[in-house]
Protein backbone atom coordinates (compact mmCIF):
# COMPACT_ATOMS: atom_id res chain seq x y z
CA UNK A 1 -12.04 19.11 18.90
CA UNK A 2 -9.17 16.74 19.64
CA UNK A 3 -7.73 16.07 23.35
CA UNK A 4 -4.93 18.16 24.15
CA UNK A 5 -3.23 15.14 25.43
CA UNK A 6 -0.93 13.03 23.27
CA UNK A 7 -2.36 9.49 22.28
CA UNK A 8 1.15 7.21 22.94
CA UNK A 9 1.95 4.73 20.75
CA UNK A 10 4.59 1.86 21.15
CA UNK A 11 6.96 2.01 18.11
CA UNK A 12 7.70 -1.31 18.51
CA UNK A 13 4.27 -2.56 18.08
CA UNK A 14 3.30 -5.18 15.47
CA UNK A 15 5.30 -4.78 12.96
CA UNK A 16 6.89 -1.73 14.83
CA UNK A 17 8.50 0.00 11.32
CA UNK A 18 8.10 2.65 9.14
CA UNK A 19 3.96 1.88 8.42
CA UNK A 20 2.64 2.46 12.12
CA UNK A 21 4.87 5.91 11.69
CA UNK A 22 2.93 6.88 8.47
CA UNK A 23 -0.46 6.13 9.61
CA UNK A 24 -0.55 7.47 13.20
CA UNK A 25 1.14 11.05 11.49
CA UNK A 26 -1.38 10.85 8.58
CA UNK A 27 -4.36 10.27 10.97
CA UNK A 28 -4.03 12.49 13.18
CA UNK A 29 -2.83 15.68 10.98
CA UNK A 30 -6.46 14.42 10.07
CA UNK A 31 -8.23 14.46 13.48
CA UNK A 32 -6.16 16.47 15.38
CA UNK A 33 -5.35 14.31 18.04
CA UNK A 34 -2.18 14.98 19.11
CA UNK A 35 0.24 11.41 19.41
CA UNK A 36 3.59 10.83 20.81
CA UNK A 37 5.25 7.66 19.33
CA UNK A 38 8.38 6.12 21.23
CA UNK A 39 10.64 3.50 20.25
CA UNK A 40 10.19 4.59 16.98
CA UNK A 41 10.69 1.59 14.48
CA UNK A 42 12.16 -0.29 17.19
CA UNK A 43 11.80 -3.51 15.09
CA UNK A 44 14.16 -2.39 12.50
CA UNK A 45 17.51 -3.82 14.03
CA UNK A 46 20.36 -4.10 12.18
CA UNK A 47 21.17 -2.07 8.51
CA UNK A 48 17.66 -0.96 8.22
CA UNK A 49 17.85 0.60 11.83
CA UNK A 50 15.34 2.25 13.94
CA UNK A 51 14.35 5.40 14.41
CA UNK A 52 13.01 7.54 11.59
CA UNK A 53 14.16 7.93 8.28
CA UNK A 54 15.03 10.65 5.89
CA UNK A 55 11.08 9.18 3.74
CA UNK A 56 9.63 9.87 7.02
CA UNK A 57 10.98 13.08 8.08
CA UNK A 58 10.12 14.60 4.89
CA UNK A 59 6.55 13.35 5.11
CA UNK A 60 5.97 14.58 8.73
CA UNK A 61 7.83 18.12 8.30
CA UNK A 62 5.36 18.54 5.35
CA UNK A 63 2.08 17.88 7.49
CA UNK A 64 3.49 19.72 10.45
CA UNK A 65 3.79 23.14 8.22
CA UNK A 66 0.39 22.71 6.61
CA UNK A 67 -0.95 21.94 10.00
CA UNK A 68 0.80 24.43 12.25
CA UNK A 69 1.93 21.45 14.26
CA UNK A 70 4.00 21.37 17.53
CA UNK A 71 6.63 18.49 17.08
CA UNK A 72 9.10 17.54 18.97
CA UNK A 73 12.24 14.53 17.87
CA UNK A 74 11.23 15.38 14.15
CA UNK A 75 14.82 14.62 12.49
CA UNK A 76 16.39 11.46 11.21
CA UNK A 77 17.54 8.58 13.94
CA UNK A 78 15.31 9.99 16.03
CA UNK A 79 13.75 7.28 18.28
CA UNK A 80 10.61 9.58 19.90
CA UNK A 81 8.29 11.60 18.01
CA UNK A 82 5.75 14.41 19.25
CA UNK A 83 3.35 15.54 16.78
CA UNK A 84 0.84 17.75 17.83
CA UNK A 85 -1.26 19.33 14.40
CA UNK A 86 -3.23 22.76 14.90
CA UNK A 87 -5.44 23.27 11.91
CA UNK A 88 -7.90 20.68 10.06
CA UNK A 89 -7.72 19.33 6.95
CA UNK A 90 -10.09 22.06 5.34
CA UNK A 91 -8.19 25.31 6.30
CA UNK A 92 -5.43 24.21 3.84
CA UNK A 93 -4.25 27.03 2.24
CA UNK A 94 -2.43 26.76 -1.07
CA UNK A 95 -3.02 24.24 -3.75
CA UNK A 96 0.07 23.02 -5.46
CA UNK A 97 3.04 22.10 -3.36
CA UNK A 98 6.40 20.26 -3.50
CA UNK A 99 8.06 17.60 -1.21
CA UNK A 100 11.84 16.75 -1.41
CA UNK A 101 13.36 13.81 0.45
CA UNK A 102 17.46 14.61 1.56
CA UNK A 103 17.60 10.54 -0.10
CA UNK A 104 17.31 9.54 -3.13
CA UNK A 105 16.65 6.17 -1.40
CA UNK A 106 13.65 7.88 0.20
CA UNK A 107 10.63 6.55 -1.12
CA UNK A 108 8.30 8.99 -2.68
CA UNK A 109 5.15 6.34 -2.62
CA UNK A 110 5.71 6.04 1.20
CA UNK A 111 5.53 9.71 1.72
CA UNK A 112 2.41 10.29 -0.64
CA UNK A 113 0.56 7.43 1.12
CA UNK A 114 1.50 9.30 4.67
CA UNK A 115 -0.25 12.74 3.73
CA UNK A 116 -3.16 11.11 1.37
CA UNK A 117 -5.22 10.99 4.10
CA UNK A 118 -4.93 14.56 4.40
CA UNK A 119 -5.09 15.65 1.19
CA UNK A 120 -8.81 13.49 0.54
CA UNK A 121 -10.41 16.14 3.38
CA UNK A 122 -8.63 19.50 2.43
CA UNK A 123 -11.43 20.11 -0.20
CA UNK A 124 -12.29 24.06 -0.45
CA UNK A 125 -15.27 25.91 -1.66
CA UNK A 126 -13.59 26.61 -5.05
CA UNK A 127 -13.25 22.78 -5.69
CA UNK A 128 -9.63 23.24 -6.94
CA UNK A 129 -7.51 20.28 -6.72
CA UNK A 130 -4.37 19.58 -5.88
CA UNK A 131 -1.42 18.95 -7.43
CA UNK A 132 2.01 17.74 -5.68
CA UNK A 133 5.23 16.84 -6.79
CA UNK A 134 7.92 14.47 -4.95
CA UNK A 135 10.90 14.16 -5.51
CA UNK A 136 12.80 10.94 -4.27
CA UNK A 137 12.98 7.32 -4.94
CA UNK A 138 10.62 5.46 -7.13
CA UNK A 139 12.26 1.73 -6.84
CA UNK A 140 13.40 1.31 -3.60
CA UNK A 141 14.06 -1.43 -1.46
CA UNK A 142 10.78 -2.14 1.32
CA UNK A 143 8.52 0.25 -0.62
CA UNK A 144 5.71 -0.63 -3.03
CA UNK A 145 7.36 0.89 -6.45
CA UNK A 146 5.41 3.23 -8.96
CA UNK A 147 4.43 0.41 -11.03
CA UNK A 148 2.38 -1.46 -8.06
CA UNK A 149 1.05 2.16 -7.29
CA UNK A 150 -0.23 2.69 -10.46
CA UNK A 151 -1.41 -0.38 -11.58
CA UNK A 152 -2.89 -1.99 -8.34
CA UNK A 153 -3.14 0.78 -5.63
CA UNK A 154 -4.84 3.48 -7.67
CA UNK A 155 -7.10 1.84 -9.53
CA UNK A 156 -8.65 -0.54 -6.58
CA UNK A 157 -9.25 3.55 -4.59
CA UNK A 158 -10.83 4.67 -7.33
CA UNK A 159 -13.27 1.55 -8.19
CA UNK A 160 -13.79 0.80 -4.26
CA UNK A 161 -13.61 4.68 -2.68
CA UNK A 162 -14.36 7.24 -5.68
CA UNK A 163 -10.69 8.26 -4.68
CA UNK A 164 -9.36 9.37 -8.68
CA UNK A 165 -5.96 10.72 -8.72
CA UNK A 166 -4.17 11.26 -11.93
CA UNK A 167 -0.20 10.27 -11.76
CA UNK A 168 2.72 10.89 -13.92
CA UNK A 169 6.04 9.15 -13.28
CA UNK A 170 8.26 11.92 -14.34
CA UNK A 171 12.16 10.81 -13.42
CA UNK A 172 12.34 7.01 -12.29
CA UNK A 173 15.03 6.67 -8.99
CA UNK A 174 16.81 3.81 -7.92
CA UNK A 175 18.35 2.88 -4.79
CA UNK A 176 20.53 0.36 -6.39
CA UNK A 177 23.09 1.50 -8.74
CA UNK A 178 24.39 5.60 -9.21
CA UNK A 179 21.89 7.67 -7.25
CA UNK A 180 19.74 10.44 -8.01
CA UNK A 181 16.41 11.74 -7.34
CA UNK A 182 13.26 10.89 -9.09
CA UNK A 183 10.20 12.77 -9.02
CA UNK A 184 6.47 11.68 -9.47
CA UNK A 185 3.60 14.20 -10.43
CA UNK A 186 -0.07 13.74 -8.90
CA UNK A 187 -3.39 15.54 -8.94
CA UNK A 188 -6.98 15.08 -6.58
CA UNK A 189 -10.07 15.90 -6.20
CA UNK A 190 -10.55 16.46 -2.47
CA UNK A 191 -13.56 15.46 -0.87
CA UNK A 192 -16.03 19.21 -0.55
CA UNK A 193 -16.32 20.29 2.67
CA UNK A 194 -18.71 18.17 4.68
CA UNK A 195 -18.29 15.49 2.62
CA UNK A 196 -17.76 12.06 3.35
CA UNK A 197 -15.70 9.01 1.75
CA UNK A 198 -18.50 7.36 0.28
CA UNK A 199 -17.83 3.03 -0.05
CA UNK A 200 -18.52 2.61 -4.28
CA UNK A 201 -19.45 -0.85 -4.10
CA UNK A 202 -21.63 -2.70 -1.49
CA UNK A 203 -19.82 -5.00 0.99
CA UNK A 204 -22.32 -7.76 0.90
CA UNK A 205 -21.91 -8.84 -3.29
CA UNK A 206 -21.71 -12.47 -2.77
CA UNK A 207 -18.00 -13.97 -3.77
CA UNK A 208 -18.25 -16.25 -6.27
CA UNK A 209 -15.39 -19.00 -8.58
CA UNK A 210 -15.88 -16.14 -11.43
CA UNK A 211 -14.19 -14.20 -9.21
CA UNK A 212 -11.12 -15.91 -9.38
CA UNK A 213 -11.39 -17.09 -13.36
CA UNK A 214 -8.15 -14.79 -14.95
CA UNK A 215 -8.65 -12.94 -18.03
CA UNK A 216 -5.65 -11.57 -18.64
CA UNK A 217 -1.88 -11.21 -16.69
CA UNK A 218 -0.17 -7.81 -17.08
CA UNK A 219 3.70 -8.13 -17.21
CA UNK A 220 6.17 -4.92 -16.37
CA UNK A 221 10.30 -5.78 -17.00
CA UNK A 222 12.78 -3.35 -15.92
CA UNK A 223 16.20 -5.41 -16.18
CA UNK A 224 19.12 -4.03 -17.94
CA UNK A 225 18.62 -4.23 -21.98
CA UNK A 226 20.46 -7.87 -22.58
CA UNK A 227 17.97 -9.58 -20.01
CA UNK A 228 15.19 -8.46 -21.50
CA UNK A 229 14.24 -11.19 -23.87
CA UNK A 230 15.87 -14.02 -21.70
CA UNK A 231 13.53 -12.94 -18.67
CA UNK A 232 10.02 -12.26 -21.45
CA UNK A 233 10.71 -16.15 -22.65
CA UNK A 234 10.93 -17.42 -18.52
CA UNK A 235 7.90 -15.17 -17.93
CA UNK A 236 5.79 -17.03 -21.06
CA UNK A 237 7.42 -20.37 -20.22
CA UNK A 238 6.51 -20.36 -16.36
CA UNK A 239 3.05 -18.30 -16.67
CA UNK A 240 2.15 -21.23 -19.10
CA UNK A 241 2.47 -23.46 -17.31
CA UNK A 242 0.89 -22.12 -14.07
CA UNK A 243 -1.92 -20.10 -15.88
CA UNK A 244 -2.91 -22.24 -18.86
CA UNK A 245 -5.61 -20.06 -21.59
CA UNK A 246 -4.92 -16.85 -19.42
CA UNK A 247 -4.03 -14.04 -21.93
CA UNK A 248 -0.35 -12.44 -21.12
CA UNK A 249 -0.04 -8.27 -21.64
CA UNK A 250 3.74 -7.32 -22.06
CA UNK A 251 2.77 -3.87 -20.65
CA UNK A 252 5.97 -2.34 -19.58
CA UNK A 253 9.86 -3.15 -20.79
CA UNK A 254 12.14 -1.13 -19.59
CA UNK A 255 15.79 -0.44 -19.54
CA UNK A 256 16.76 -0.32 -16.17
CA UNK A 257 20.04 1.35 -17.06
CA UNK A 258 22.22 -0.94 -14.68
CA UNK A 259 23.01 -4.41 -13.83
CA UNK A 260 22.22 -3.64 -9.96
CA UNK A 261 18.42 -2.75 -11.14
CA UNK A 262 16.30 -6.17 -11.55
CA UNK A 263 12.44 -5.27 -11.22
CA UNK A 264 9.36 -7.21 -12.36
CA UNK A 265 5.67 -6.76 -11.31
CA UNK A 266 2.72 -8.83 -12.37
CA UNK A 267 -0.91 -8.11 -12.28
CA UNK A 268 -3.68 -10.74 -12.60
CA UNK A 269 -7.23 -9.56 -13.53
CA UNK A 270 -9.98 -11.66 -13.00
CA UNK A 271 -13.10 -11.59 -15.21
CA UNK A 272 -14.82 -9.68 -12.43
CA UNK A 273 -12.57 -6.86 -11.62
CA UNK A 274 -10.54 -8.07 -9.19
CA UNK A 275 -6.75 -7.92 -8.92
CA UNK A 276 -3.37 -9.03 -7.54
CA UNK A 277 -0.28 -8.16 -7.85
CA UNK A 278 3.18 -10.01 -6.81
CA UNK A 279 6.39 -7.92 -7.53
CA UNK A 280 10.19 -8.90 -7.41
CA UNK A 281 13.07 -6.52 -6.68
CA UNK A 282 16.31 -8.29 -7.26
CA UNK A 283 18.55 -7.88 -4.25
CA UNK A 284 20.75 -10.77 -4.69
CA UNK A 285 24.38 -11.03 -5.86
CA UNK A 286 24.51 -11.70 -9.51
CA UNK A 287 28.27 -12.99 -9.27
CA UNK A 288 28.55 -16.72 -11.03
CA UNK A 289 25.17 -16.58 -13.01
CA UNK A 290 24.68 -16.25 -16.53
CA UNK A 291 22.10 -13.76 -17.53
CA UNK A 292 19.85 -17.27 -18.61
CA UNK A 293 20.03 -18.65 -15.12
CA UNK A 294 18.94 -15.25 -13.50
CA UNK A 295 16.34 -14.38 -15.58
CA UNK A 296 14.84 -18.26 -14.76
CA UNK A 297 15.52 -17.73 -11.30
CA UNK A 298 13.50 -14.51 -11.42
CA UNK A 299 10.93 -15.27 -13.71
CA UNK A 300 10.24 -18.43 -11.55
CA UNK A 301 10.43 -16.54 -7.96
CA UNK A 302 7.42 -13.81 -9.00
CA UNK A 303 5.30 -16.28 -11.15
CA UNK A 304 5.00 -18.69 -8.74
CA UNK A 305 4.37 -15.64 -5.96
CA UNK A 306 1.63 -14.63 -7.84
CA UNK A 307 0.10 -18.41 -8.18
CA UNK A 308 0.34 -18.98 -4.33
CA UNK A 309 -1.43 -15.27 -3.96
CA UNK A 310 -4.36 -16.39 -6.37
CA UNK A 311 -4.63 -19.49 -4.77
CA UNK A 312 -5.13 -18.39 -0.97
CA UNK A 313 -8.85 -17.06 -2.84
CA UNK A 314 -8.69 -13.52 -1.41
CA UNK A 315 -9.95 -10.49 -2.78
CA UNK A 316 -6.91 -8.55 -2.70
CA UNK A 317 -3.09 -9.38 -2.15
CA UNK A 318 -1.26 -8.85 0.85
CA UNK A 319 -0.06 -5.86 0.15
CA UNK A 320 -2.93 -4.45 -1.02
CA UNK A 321 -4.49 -5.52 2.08
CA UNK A 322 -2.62 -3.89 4.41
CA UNK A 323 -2.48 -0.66 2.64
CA UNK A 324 -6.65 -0.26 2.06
CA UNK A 325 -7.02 -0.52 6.14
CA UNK A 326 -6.70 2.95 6.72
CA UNK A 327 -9.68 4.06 3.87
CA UNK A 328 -11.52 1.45 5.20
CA UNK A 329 -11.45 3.09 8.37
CA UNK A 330 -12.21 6.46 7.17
CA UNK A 331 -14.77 6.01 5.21
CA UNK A 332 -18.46 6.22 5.26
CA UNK A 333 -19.98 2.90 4.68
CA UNK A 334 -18.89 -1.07 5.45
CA UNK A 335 -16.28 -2.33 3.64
CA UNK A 336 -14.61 -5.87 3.91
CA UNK A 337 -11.56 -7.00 1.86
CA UNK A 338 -10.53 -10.90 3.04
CA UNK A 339 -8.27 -13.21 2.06
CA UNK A 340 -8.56 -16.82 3.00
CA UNK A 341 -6.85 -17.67 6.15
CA UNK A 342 -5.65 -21.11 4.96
CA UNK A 343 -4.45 -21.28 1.62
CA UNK A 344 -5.18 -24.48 -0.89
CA UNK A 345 -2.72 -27.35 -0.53
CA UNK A 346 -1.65 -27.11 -3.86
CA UNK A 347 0.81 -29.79 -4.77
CA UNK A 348 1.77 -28.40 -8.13
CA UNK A 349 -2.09 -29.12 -9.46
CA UNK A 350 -5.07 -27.01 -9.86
CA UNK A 351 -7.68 -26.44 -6.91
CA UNK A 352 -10.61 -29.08 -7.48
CA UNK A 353 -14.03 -28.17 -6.81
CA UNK A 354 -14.40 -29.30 -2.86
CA UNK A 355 -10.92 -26.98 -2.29
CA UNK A 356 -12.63 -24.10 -4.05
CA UNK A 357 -15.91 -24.38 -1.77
CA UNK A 358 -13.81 -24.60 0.87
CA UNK A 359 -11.88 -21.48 -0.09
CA UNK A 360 -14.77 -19.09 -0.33
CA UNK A 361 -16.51 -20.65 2.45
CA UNK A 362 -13.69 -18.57 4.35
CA UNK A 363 -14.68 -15.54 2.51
CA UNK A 364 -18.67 -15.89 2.70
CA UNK A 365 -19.58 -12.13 4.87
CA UNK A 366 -23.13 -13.32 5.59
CA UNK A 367 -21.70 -14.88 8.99
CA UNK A 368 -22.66 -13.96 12.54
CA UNK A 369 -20.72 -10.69 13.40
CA UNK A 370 -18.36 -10.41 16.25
CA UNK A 371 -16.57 -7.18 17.34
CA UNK A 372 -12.96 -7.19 17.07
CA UNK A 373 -11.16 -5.90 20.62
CA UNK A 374 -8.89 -3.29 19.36
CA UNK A 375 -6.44 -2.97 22.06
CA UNK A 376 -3.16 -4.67 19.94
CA UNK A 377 -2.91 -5.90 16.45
CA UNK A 378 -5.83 -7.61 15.61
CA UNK A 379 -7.53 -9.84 13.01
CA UNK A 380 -6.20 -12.61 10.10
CA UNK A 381 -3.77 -10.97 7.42
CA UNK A 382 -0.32 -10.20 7.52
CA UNK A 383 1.89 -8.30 10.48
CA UNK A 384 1.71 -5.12 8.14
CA UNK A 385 -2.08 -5.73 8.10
CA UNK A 386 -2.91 -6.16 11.70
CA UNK A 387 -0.87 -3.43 12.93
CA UNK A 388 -2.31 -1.12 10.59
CA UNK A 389 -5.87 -2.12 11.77
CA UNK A 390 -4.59 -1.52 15.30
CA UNK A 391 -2.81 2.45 14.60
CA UNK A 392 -6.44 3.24 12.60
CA UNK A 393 -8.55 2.08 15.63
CA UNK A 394 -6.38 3.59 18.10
CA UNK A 395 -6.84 7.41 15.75
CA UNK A 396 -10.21 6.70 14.98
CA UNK A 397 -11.70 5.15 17.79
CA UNK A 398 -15.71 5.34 16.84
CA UNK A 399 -14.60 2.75 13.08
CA UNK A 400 -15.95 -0.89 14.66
CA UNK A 401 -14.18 -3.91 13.17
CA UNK A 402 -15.66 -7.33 12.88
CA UNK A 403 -14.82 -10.75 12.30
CA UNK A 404 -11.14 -10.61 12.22
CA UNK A 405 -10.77 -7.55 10.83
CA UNK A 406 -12.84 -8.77 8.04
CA UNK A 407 -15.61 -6.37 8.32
CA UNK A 408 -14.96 -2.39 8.81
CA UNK A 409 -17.85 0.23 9.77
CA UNK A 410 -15.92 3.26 8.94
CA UNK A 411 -15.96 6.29 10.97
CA UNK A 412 -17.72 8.11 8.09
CA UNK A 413 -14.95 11.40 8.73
CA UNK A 414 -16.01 14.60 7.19
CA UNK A 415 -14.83 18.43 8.06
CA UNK A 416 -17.52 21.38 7.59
């Protein structure tokens, strides 16, 4: 049984937004142990503000009913939040439910990945899933969009966690352009009582340069209808170039309905499995350019994104990074997801074979283990990454982290 007394957490911390909100709420509606955050995204100054948001309200109100919670500060602006859950994962009662943001801005990715965690351990004898709707934003400004969800996200928790959710994007939402709400369908499996998240793939398969040979580039273009074909030609033209004899998959072209609406996403798919994914979400002026120079200046901006990514040799992008912290930390098993600390000097040429060695020398997980002191933001990776690492240890105090974060012994959670 959790302590009765609040964990506090420093809003401000790390990266001190909207991710160490989602976490801390999603973990402990998990464990319930009670937190108190204050200073609640104090590092959002300026028109993204502090406090919490409309994304986040929604998420938290909807945990705090299933949970019976006590909360106190729970509305938007708020800078302090008291969340104090009741009832464990496994006495969830109901299985199909609804969520709906007051924003159409709201991102309904950021609330799903607050109450995941959740969901994976409210598994009932009957073995029904669940199924949830959200209404909200799909595209949205700092938010991964539905296409990085689908196509990166979900399929790296299903091949490294066992994690299978089935998705339907069933209204797309903008926060550019006229708003309105957007919904997105999803079903799980929950994990059976007692059960554990079980790691699908061992931690110690050596990391080899097949992992980083590309068979194939998956393209997604939502631009308004006449930059359609302009940005597909930069695309070719620049992915050429950088990723010579790699196979290019026009998956997605979209009307985005509005000039405002600019969106492109690649994925990369090596020959063993792995992925990366770089995305662009125009948010510049468009006054003075002809549709030819925007679609080179965004065509050039995400293909070259995703050849920098490739080229720091990690396993997974930084996003991707970031957001697998808090599985890792649940989970029953060791898991380890690096990316190179120092990326190649590439001077416009490929990596030759001594940068390569180099590059997964960094990676090798057959080194000497040291424990990680968990007290702030820890380990290599990005802000987003470190602070995540930090809120997980802080909820689930008996994960151990080694090497820089590089290595996770989950807590191996499970609810009888």
């Amino acid at each position: 049984m959790a302590s009765k007394k609040p964990l506090l957490l420093d809003g401000r911390t790390g990266e001190g937004g909207g991710q160490l909100v989602r976490i801390a709420c999603g973990l402990s509606a998990v464990t319930s142990q009670p937190i108190r955050i204050d200073h609640v995204r104090g590092n959002r100054p300026g028109k993204r503000g502090g406090g919490l948001k409309p994304q986040h309200v929604a998420a938290i109100r909807w945990l705090a009913d299933i949970t019976g919670a006590k909360v106190e500060g729970l509305e938007v602006g708020s800078s302090s939040l008291e969340f104090c859950p009741l009832q464990a994962p496994t006495t969830l009662q109901g299985r199909k439910f609804e969520i709906v943001a007051k924003s159409a801005a709201s991102s309904t990715l950021l609330v799903f990945q607050a109450i995941l965690p959740f969901l994976l351990f409210a598994g009932s004898d009957t073995e029904e899933p669940i199924e949830l709707e959200i209404h909200g934003g799909t595209n949205v400004s700092f938010s991964l969009s539905y296409e990085y969800f689908d196509q990166v996200l979900l399929p790296t928790l299903k091949d490294r966690f066992g994690i299978t959710i089935e998705r339907q994007l069933k209204e797309r939402a903008w926060a550019a352009g006229p708003l309105k709400k957007g919904s997105i369908w999803l079903r799980l499996q929950p994990l059976p009582p007692g059960r554990t998240l079980k790691v699908q793939e061992s931690w110690e398969r050596p990391i080899t340069a097949e992992d980083f040979k590309l068979r194939q580039i998956d393209v997604s273009i939502l631009v308004p209808y006449a930059l359609q074909g302009l940005l597909q030609r930069a695309i070719v033209s620049d992915l050429g170039e950088l990723f010579p004899n790699v196979d290019i998959n026009f998956l997605l072209m979209e009307d985005s309905g509005h000039d405002s609406r600019i969106y492109t996403l690649l994925v990369a798919h090596s020959q063993t499995g792995l992925r990366w994914g770089r995305d662009y979400l125009y948010d510049k002026s468009r006054k003075n350019k002809t549709p030819e120079a925007l679609s080179v200046e965004v065509s050039r901006k995400v293909c070259h994104d995703l050849h920098d990514e490739i080229e720091i040799r990690g396993v997974v992008d930084e996003y991707l990074q970031d957001q697998l912290v808090v599985f890792q930390a649940l989970a029953d098993g060791r898991t380890s997801f690096p990316r190179s600390a120092a990326p190649v000097d590439l001077e416009d040429r490929a990596p030759d074979i001594s940068d390569l060695e180099t590059s997964l020398e960094d990676l090798k997980l057959d080194k000497k283990m040291m424990k990680d002191k968990t007290h702030k933001p820890f380990g290599d990776g990005s802000m987003h990454t470190t602070t995540a690492r930090w809120v997980a240890s802080e909820l689930l105090p008996t994960a151990q982290w080694f090497n820089k974060g590089a290595i996770v012994d989950g807590a191996a959670v499970s609810f009888s």
